[in-house]
Protein backbone atom coordinates (compact mmCIF):
# COMPACT_ATOMS: atom_id res chain seq x y z
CA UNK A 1 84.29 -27.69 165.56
CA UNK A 2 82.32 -29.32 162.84
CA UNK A 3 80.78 -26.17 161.75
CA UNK A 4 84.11 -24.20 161.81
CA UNK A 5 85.64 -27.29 159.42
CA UNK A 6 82.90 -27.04 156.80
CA UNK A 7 83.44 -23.21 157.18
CA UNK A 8 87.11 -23.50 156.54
CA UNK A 9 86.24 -26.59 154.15
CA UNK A 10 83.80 -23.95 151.68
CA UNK A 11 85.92 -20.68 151.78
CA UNK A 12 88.99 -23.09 150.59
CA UNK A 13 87.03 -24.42 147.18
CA UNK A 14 86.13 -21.05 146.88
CA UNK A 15 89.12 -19.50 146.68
CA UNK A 16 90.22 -21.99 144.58
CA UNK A 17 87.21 -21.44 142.56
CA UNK A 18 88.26 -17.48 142.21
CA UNK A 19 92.15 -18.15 141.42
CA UNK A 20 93.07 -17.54 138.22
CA UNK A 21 94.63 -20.43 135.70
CA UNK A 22 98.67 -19.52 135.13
CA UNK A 23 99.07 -19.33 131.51
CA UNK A 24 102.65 -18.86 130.12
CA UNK A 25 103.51 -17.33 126.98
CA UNK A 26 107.15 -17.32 124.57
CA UNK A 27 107.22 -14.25 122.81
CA UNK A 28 109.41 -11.73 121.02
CA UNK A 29 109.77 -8.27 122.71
CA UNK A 30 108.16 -6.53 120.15
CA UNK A 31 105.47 -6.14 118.75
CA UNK A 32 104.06 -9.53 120.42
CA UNK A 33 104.95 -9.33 123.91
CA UNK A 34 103.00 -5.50 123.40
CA UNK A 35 100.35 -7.25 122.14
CA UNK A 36 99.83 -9.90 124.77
CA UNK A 37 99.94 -7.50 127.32
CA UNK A 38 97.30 -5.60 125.47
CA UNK A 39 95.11 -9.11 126.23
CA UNK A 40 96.47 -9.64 129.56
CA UNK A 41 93.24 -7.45 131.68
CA UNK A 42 90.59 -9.01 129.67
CA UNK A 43 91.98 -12.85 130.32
CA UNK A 44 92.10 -12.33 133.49
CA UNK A 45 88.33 -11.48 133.48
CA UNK A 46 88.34 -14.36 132.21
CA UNK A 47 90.20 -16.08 134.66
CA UNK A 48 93.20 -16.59 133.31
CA UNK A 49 96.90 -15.10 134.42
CA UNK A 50 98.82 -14.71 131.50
CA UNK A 51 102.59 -14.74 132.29
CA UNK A 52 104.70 -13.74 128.83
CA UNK A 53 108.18 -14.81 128.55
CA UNK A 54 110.34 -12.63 125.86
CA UNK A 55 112.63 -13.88 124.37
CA UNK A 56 115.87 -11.73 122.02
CA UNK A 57 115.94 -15.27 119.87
CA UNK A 58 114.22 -17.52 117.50
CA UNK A 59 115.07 -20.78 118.83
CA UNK A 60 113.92 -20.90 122.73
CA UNK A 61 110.41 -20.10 122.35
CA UNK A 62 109.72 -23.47 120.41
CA UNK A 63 112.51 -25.98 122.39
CA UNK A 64 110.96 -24.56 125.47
CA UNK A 65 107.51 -25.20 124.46
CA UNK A 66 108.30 -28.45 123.19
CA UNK A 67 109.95 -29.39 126.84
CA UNK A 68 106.73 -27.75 129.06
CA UNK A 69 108.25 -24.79 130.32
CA UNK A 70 106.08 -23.01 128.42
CA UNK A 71 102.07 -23.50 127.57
CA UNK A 72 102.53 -21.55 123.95
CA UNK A 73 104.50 -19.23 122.33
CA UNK A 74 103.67 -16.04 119.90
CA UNK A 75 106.77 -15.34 117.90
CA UNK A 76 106.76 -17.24 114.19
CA UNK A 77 105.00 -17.67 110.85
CA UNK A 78 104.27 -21.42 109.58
CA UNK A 79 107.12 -21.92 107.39
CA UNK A 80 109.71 -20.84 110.08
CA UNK A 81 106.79 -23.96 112.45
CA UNK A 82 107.21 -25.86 109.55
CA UNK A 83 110.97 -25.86 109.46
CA UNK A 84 111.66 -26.94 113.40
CA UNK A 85 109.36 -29.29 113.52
CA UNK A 86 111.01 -31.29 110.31
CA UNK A 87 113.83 -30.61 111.81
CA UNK A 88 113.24 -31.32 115.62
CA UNK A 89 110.51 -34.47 114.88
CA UNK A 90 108.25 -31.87 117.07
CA UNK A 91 104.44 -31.57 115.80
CA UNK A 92 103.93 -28.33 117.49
CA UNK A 93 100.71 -26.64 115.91
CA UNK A 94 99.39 -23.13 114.73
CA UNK A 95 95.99 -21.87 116.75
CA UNK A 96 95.46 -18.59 115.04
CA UNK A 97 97.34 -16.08 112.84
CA UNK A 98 97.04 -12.54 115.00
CA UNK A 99 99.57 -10.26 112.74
CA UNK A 100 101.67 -9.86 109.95
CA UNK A 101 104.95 -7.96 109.75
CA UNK A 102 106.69 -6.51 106.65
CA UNK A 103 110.10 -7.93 105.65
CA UNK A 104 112.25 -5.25 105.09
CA UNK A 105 115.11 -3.89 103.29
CA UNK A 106 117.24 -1.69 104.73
CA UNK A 107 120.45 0.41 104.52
CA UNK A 108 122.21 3.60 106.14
CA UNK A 109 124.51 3.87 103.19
CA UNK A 110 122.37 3.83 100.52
CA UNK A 111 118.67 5.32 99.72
CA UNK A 112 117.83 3.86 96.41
CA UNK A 113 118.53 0.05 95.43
CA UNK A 114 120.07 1.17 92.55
CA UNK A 115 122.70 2.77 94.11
CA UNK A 116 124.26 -0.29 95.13
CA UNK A 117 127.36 -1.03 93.64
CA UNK A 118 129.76 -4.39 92.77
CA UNK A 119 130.72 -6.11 95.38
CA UNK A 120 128.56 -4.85 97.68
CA UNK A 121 128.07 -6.60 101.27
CA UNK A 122 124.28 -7.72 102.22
CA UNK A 123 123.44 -9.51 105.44
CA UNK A 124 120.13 -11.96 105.53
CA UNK A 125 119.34 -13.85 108.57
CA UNK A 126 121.15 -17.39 108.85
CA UNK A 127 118.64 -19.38 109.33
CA UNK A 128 117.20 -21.20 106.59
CA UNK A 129 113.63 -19.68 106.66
CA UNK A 130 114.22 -16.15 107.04
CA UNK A 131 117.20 -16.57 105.00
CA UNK A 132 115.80 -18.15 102.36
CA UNK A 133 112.91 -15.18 102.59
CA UNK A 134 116.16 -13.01 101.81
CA UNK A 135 116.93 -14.42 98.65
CA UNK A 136 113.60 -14.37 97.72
CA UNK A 137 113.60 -10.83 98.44
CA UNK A 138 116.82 -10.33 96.53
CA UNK A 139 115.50 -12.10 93.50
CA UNK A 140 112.41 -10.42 93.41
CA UNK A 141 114.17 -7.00 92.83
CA UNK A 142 116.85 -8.48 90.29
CA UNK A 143 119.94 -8.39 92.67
CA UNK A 144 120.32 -12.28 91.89
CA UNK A 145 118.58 -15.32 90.12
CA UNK A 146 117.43 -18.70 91.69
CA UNK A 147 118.09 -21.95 90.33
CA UNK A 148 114.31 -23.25 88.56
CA UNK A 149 111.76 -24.12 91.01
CA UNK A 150 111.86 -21.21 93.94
CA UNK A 151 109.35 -18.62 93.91
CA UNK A 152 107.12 -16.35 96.45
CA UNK A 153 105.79 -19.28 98.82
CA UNK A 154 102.18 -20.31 97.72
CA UNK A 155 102.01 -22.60 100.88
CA UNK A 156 103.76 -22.65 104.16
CA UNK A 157 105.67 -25.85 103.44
CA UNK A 158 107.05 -24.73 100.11
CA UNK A 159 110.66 -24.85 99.59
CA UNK A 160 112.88 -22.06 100.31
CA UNK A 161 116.03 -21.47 98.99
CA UNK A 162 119.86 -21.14 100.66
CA UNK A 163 122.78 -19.59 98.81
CA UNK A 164 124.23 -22.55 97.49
CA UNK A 165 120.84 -21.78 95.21
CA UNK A 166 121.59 -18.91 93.70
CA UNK A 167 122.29 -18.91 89.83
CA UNK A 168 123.64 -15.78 88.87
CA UNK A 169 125.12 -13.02 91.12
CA UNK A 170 125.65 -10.14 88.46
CA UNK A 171 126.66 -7.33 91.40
CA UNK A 172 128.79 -9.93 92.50
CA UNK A 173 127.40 -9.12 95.78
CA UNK A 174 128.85 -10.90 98.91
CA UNK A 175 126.35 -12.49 101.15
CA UNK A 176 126.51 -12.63 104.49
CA UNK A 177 124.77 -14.79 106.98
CA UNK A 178 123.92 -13.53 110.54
CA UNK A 179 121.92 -14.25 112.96
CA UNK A 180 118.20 -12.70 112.77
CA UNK A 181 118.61 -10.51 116.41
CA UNK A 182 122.11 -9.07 115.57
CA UNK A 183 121.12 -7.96 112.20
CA UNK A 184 119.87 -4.12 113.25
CA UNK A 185 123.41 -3.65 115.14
CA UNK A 186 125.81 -4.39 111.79
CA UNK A 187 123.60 -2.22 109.70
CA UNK A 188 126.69 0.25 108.98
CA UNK A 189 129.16 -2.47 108.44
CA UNK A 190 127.35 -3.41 105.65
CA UNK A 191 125.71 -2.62 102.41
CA UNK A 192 122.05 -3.54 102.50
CA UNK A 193 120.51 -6.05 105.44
CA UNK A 194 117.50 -8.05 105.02
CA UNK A 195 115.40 -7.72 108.32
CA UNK A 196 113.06 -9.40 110.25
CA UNK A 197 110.32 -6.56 111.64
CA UNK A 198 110.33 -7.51 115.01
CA UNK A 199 114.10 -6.32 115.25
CA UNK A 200 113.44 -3.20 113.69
CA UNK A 201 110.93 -1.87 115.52
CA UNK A 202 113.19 -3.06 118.78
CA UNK A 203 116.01 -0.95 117.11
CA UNK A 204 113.57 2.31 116.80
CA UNK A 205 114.50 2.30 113.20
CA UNK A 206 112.49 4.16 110.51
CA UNK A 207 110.84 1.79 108.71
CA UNK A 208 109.40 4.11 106.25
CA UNK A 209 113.46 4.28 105.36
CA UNK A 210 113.13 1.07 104.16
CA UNK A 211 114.53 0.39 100.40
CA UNK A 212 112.24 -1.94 99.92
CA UNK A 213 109.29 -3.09 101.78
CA UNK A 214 107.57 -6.73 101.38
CA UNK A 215 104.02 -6.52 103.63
CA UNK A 216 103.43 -10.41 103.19
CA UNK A 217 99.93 -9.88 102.98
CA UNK A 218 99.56 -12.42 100.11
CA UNK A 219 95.64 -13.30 101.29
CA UNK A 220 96.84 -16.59 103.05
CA UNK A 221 98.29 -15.76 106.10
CA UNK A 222 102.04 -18.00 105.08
CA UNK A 223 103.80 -14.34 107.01
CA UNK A 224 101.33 -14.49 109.55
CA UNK A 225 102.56 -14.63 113.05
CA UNK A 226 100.46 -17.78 114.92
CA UNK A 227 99.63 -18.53 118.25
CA UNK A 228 101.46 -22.18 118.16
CA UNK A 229 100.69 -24.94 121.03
CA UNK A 230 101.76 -28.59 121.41
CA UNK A 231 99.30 -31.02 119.67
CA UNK A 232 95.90 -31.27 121.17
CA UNK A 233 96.43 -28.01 124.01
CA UNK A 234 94.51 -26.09 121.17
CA UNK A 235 91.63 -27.62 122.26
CA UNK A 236 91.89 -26.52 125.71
CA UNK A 237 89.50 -24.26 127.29
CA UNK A 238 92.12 -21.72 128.42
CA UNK A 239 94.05 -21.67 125.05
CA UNK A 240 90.75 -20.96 123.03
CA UNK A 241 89.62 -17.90 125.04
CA UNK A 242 93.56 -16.61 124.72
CA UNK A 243 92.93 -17.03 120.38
CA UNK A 244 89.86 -15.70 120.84
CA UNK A 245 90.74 -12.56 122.46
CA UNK A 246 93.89 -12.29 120.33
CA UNK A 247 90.78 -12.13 117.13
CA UNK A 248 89.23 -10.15 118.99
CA UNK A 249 87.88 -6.39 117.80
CA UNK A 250 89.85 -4.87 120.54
CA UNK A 251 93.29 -6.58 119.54
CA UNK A 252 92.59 -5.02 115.82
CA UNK A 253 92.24 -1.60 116.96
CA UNK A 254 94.94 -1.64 119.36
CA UNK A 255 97.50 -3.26 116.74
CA UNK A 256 96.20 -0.49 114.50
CA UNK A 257 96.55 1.97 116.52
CA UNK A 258 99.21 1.78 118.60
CA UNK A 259 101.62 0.42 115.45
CA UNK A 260 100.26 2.94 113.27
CA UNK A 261 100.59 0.75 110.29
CA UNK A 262 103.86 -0.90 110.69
CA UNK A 263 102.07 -4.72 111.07
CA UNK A 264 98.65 -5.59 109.94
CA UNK A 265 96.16 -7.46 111.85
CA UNK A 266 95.79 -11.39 109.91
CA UNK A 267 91.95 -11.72 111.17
């Protein structure tokens, strides 16, 4: 009987020894959820089970990471981190910058900014960050002017402005505010829409029928997308091998090849 117990005692550590550690991602549908499950075979050589979570918004992955129903999440640049942890009190921190994705333009009305006329109806996201990328965007090609002091961001914490900042409106263009996901779906009740990438390339739409393309790649990752983590789980042994596979030569030839230069890799 004593034999049998240490028998029964040994195979028990080791299949403990062989189960994998459960690690549970937040992501966006596209292209990060792709992208982790692109990783998922070689973690789990690794011994770790990644479970991804996708998400249609911008506001679960970090709430739910904040409250431990999640171990990290793979959806946002640092200003957007920035923002909700100002706003929440949360200290939830970047790991590693994996991808960038263009901010784009867009319109099924119109093919050539120029074409736009007085009075014309543009949607940017409503919230502040991606919004305030919007104007940016809008300034940048001379649809509107900023009150002094907002420019392209230099560093993620930079100040970004909201329409109560804008100076002149020439086009007397009305603004519209919606949210990020829905933005795709009113593309032909309005004018022009300023869109998050990850909703395009959910949508299927064209990207290369973009008016106006911004690639973010401004050499210091600000539009990178980040593998985020509550304070201190970055060290952990788990979440290092997930960033280090996610920098990884493998994730830089699949992002480039199976997106076929709509995102870049930030590594």
């Amino acid at each position: 009987m004593k034999k049998l117990a240490a028998v029964i005692s040994i195979a028990a550590v080791s299949a403990g020894a062989l189960a994998n550690q459960t690690v549970t991602i937040g992501a966006s549908a596209t292209p990060h959820a792709v992208i982790l499950e692109h990783i998922k075979p070689e973690l789990a050589k690794q011994g770790i089970d990644l479970k991804i979570k996708v998400y249609s918004d911008y506001v679960q992955p970090n709430t739910q990471l904040v409250s431990k129903k999640l171990d990290a999440n793979y959806f946002q640049y640092r200003p957007f981190l920035n923002d909700f942890n100002v706003k929440t009190k949360s200290n939830l921190v970047s790991v590693v910058p994996v991808h960038i994705e263009p901010f784009l333009l867009y319109s099924v009305k119109i093919k050539d900014v120029k074409q736009l006329k007085d009075g014309a109806t543009v949607a940017i996201p409503s919230d502040p960050v991606n919004g305030g990328r919007g104007l940016l965007l809008l300034a940048k090609l001379n649809l509107i002017t900023l009150k002094p002091g907002f420019k392209q961001l230099t560093v993620p914490t930079d100040k970004l402005p909201s329409v109560r900042d804008i100076a002149s409106n020439p086009k007397h263009l009305k603004i519209k505010e919606l949210d990020s996901a829905m933005l795709p779906r009113t593309l032909s009740q309005v004018d022009i829409a300023a869109l998050n990438c990850n909703y395009v390339l959910e949508a299927k739409l064209d990207i290369r029928k973009s008016l106006y393309i911004e690639r973010g790649q401004d050499g210091k990752n600000i539009w990178a997308e980040y593998l985020v983590v509550r304070p201190g789980d970055q060290k952990k042994p788990e979440i290092q091998k997930i960033a280090k596979v996610l920098n990884s030569d493998s994730t830089r030839q699949f992002i480039k090849q199976h997106f076929k230069g709509e995102i870049y890799t930030a590594f």
